[in-house]
Protein backbone atom coordinates (compact mmCIF):
# COMPACT_ATOMS: atom_id res chain seq x y z
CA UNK A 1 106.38 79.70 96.63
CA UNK A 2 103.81 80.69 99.05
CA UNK A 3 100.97 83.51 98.79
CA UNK A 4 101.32 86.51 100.59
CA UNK A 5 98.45 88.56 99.48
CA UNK A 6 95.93 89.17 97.15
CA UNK A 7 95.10 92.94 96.02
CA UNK A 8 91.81 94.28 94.19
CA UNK A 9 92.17 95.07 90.19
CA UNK A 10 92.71 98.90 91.30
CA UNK A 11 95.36 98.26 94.25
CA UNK A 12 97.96 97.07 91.67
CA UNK A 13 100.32 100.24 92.05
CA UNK A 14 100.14 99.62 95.99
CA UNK A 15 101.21 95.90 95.39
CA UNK A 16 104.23 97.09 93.46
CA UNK A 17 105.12 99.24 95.87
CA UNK A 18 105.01 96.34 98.51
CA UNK A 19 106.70 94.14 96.34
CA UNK A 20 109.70 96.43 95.82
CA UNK A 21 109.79 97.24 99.54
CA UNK A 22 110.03 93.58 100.64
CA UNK A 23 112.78 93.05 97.78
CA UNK A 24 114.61 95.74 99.78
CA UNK A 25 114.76 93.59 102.59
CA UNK A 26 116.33 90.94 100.93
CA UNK A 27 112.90 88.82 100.10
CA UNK A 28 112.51 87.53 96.46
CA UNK A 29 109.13 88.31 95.35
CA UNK A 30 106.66 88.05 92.48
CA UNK A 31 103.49 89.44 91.49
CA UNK A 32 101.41 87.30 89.84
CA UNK A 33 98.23 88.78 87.42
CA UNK A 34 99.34 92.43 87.39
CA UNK A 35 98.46 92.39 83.68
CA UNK A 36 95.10 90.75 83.41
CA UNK A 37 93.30 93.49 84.61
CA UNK A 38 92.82 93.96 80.36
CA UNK A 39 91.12 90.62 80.37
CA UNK A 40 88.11 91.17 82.67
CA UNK A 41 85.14 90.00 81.30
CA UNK A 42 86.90 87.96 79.26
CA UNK A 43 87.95 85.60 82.24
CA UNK A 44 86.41 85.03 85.77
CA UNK A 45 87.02 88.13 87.64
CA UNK A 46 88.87 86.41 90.71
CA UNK A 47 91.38 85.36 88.19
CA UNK A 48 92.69 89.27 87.57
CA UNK A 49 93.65 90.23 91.07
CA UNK A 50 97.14 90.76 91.65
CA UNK A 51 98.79 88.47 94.32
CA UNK A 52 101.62 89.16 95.64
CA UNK A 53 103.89 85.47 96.28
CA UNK A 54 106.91 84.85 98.29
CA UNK A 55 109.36 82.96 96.10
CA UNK A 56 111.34 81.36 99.22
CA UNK A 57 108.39 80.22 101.75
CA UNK A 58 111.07 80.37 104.91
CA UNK A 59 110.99 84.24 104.33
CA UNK A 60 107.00 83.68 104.51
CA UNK A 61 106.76 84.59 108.42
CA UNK A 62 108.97 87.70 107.87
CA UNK A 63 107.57 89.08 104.91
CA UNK A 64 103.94 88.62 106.73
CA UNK A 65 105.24 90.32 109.95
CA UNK A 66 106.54 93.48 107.24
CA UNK A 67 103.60 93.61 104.92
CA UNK A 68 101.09 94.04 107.68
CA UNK A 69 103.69 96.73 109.72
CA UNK A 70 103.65 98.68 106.59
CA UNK A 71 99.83 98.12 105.70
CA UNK A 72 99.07 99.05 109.61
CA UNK A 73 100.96 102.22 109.27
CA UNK A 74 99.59 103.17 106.06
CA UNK A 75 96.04 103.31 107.22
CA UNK A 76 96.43 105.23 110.11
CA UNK A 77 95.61 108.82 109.99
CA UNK A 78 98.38 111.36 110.31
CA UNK A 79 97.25 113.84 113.37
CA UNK A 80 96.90 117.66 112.71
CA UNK A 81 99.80 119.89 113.33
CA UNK A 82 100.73 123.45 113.38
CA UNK A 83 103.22 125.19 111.53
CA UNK A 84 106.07 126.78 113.17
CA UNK A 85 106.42 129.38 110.56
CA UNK A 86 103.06 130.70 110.70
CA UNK A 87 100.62 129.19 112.66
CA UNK A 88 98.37 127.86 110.02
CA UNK A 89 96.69 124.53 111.66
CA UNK A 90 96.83 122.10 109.20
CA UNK A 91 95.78 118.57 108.49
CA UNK A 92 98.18 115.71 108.69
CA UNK A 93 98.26 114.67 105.45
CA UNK A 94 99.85 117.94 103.90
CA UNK A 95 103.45 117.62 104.60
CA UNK A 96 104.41 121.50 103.93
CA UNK A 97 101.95 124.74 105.25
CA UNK A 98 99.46 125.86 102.43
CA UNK A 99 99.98 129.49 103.80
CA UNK A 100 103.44 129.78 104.21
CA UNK A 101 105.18 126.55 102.40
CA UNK A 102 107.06 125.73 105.22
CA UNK A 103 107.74 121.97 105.78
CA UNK A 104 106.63 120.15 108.38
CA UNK A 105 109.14 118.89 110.86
C-alpha cells in the first residue's frame, strides 16, 4: 500500500468522492481515519486526517496522474455564460438560468 493523499478533518466527503472515482477506474483504494474525526482532542490532531491509500502501489503513478486531473479541474472557476433562452448573464457555477430555468448547454 502506498499513500496517495492526505485530506483536512472537513474534506472527508471530497476524499470519498475521490476514492469512489478512482475505484471506477479499476484502482483498489482505502481511506484510512475517516472516522476519527470524533476523537480530536482525545488524540494528536495529525492522527484524524483522512488519507486516502492505494492498495496496489503499481497503480500509484496512475492514480496520482487522476487525482491531481480531477483536483486541477475542480478548482478552476467555471467562466460566465449567457442563456440562450433569455439573456440573463449568469455566473458559471449555476448550471440552469435563475430567470428563466433554462439549462445551460
Amino acid at each position: 500500500m502506498k499513500k496517495l493523499q492526505t485530506f483536512s478533518p472537513w474534506e472527508r466527503p471530497q476524499a470519498e468522492l475521490l476514492r469512489e472515482l478512482l475505484e471506477r477506474e479499476g484502482i483498489p483504494c482505502l481511506l484510512r481515519n475517516a472516522e476519527l474525526s470524533a476523537a480530536l482532542g482525545e488524540i494528536p490532531f495529525t492522527e484524524c486526517y483522512p488519507e486516502l491509500w492505494v492498495i496496489d502501489e503499481e497503480t500509484w503513478p496512475r492514480a496520482s496522474s487522476l487525482l491531481a486531473q480531477w483536483l486541477a479541474e475542480s478548482e478552476r472557476p467555471d467562466t460566465p455564460w449567457v442563456c440562450p433562452g433569455c439573456g440573463e448573464r449568469l455566473e458559471g457555477q449555476f448550471g440552469a438560468c435563475w430567470r428563466c430555468g433554462r439549462e445551460r448547454e
